[in-house]
Protein backbone atom coordinates (compact mmCIF):
# COMPACT_ATOMS: atom_id res chain seq x y z
CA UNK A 1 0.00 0.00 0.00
CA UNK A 2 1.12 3.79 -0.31
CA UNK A 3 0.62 6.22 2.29
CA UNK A 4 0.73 9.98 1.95
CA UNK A 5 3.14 11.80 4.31
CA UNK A 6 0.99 11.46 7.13
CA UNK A 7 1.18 7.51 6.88
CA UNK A 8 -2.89 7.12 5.85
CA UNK A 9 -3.36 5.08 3.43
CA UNK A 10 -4.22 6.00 0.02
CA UNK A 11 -3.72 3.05 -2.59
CA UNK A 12 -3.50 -0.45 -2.44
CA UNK A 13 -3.19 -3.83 -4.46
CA UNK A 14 -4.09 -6.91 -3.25
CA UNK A 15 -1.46 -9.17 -4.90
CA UNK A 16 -3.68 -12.51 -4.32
CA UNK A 17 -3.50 -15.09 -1.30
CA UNK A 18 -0.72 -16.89 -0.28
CA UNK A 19 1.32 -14.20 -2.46
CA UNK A 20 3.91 -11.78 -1.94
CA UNK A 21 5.25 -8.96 -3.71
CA UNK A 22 8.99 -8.91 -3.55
CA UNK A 23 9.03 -5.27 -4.74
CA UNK A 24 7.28 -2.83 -6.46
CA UNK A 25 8.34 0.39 -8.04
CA UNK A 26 6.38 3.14 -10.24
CA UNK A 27 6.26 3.26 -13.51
CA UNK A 28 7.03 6.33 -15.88
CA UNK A 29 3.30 6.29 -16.92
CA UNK A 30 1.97 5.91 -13.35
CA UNK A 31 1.29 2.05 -13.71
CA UNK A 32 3.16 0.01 -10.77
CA UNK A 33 5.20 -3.05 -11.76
CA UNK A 34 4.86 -5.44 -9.44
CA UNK A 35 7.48 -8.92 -9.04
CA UNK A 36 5.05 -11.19 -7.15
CA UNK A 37 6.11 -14.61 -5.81
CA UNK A 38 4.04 -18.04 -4.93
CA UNK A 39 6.00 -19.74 -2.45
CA UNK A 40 3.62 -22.68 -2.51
CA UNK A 41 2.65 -22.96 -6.39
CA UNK A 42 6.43 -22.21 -7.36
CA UNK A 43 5.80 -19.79 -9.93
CA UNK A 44 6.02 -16.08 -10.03
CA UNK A 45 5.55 -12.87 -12.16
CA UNK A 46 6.03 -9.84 -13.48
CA UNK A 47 2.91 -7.20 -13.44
CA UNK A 48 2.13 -4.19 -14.31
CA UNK A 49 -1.10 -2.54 -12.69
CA UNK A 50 -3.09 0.95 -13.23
CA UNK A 51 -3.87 2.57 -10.37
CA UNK A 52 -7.29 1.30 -10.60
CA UNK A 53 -5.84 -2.12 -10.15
CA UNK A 54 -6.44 -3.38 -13.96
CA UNK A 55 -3.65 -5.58 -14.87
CA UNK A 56 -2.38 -4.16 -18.22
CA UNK A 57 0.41 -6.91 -18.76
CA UNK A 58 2.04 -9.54 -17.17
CA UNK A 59 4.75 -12.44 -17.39
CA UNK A 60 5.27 -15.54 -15.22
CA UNK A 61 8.50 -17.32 -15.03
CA UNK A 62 7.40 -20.21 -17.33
CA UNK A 63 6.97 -17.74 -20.08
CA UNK A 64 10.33 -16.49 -19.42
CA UNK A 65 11.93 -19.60 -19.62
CA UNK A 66 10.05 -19.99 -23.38
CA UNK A 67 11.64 -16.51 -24.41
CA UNK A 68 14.96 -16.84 -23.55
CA UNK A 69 14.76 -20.45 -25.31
CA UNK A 70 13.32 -18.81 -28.25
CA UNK A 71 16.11 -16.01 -27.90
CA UNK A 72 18.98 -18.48 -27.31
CA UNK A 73 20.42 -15.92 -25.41
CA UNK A 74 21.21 -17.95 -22.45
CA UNK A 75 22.67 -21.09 -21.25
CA UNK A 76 20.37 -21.34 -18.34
CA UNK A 77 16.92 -21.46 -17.43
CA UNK A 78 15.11 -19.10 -14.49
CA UNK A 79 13.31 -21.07 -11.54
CA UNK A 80 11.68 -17.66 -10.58
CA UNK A 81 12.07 -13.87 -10.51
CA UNK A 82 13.15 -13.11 -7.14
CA UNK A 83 14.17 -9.47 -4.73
CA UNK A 84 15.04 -6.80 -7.07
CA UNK A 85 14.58 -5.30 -10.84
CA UNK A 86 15.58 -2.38 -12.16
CA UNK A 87 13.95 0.06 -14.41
CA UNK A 88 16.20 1.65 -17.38
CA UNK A 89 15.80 4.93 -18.99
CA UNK A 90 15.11 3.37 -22.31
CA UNK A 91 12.30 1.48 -20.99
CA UNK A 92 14.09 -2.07 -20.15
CA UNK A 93 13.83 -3.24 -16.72
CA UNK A 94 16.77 -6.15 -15.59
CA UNK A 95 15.33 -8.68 -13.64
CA UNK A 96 17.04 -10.74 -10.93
CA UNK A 97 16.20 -14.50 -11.21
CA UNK A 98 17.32 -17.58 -9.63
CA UNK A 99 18.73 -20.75 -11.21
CA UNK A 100 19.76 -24.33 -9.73
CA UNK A 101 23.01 -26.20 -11.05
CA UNK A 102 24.09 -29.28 -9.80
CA UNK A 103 27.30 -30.18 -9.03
CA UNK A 104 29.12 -32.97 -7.11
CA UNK A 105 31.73 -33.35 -4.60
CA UNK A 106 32.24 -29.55 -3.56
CA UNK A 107 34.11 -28.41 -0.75
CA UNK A 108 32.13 -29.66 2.71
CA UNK A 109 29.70 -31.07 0.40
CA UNK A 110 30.13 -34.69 -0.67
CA UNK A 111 27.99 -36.48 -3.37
CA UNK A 112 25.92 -34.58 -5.30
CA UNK A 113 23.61 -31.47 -4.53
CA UNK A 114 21.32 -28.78 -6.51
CA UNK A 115 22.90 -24.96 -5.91
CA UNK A 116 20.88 -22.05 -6.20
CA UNK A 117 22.99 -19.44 -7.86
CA UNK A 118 21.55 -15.97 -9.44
CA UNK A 119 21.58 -14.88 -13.14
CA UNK A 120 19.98 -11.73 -14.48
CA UNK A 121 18.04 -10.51 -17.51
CA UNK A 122 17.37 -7.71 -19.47
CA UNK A 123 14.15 -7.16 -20.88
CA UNK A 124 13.41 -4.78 -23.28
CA UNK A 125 10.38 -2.98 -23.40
CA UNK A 126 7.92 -5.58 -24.61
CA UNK A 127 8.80 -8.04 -21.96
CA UNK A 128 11.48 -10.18 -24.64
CA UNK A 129 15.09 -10.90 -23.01
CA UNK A 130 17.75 -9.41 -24.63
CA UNK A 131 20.39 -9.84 -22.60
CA UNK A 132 21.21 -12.12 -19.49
CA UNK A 133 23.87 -13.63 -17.29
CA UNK A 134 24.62 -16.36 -15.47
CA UNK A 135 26.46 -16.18 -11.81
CA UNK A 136 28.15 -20.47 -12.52
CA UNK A 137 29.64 -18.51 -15.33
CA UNK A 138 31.32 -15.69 -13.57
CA UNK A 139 31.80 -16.80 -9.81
CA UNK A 140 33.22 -19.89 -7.96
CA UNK A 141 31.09 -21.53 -6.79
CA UNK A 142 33.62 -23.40 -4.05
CA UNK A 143 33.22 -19.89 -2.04
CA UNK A 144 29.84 -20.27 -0.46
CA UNK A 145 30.43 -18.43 2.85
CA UNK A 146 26.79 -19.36 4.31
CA UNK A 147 26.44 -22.55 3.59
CA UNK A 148 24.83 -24.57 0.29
CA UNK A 149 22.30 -24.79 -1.52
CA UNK A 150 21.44 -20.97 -1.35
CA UNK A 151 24.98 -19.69 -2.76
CA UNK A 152 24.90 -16.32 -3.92
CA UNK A 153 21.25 -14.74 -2.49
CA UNK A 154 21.32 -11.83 -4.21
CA UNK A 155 19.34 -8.77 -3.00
CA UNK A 156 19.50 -5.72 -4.95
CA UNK A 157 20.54 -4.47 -8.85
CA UNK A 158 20.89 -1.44 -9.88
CA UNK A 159 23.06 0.40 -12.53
CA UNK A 160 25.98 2.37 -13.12
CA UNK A 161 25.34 5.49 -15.26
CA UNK A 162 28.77 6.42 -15.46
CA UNK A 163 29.81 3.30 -17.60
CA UNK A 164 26.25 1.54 -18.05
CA UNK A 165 27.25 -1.85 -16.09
CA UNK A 166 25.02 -3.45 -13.44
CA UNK A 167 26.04 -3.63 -9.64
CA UNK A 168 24.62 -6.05 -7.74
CA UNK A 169 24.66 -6.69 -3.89
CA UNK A 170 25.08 -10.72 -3.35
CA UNK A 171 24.38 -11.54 0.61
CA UNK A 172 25.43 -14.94 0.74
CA UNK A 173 29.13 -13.93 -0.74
CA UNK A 174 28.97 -10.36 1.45
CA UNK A 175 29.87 -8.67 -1.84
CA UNK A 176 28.86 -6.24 -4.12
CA UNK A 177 29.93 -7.05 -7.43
CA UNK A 178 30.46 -5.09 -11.00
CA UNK A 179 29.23 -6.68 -14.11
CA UNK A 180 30.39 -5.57 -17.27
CA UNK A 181 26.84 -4.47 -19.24
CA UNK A 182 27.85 -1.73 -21.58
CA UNK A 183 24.39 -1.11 -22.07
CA UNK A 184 23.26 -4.79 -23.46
CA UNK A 185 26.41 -5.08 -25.06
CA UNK A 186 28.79 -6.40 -22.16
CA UNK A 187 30.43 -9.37 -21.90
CA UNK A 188 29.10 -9.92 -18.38
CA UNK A 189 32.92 -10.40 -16.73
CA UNK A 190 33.09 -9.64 -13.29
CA UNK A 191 34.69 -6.22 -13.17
CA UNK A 192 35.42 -5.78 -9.66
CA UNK A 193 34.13 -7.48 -6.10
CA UNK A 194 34.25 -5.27 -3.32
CA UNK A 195 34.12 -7.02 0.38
CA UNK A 196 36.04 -9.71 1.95
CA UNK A 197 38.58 -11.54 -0.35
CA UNK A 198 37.58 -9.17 -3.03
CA UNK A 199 39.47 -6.17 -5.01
CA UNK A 200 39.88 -3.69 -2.46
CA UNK A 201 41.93 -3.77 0.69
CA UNK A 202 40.54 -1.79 3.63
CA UNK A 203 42.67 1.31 5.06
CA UNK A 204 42.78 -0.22 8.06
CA UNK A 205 44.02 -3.97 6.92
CA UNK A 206 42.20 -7.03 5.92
CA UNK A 207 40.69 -7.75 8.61
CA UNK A 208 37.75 -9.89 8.00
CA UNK A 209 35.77 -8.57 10.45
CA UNK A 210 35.86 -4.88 9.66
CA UNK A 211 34.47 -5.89 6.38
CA UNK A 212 30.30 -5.79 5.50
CA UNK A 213 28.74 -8.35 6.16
CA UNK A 214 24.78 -10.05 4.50
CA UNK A 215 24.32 -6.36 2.96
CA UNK A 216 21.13 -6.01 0.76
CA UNK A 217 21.51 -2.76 -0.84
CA UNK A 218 23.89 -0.46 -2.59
CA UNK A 219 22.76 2.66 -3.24
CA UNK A 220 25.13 5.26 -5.33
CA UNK A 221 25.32 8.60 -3.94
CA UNK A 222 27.34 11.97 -5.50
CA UNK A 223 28.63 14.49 -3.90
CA UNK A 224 29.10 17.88 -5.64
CA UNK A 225 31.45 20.87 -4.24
């Protein structure tokens, strides 16, 4: 719901039982796109809603998955939307999805288990994936500070408008990480990953426990004079 500045209520959306909205952010038009999740059917979406609650267009994981198939711009499939997207000036709005990859014999982890890792994907402004990238490709997945199957448990996206690359904040590795974008033209290498065992070194020394710790999310700020 959305209060005015004396916390009353003003709008709402009832999302649907046994639901949840992840987030929710306004739309240029005045529409809200919503990411709602199912934790008991599995399946989630993407929704956009007028303010009198219409749903003007919408697009559950499953259809995802046929896209980016269709696309073959990806080497892995989405499980769900989950946490964050972001909306672009040109109208494209990167999602943050999960993914499951199995893998056998990793560190502390003997015989063979399913690991959720993160990817993300651009869509442009009709909803088609243009543009994605997958976290098995990028990160090891023998650092899993928290514990398995939940390995990366990322929280936040948002974008660098100085060099049009993503950041995003991944709690389970207690990093925030760069990812080459370009604008839907990167490569998707990891550019930098600030945090423990990352690319920076503290002014004070390493020490692991002045470091962040299961952050959720980066916000830029400027500072001017």
């Amino acid at each position: 719901f959305v209060t005015d500045r004396d916390g009353n209520p003003i709008w709402y959306y009832d999302v649907g039982q046994g639901k949840f909205p992840y987030i929710y952010k306004l739309l240029p038009n005045g529409n809200f796109l919503f990411m709602i999740v199912d934790p008991t059917g599995g399946n989630s979406w993407l929704r956009e809603v007028d303010l009198a609650g219409n749903t003007i267009r919408e697009m559950d994981i499953l259809a995802l998955q046929q896209k980016m198939q269709a696309a073959g711009i990806s080497d892995f499939v989405p499980d769900g939307y989950h946490h964050d997207f972001f909306l672009l000036d040109n109208g494209h709005v990167i999602v943050l999805v999960t993914q499951t990859k199995e893998f056998t014999d990793l560190p502390g982890y003997p015989g063979t288990i399913q690991v959720i890792g993160d990817g993300l994907v651009d869509l442009d402004s009709n909803f088609n994936p243009v543009w994605a990238w997958n976290g098995f490709d990028f990160l090891d997945v023998s650092r899993h500070l928290f514990g398995l199957p939940d390995w990366t448990h990322s929280n936040a996206v948002i974008y660098s408008p100085n060099d049009g690359n993503l950041i995003v904040s991944m709690r389970h590795q207690s990093w925030v990480i760069k990812i080459d974008y370009n604008n839907g033209a990167g490569s998707g290498v990891v550019k930098w990953r600030l945090g423990y065992q990352g690319d920076f070194t503290l002014a004070q020394g390493d020490d692991p426990s002045l470091w962040f710790s299961f952050q959720h999310f980066p916000v830029i700020t400027t500072q001017s004079g």
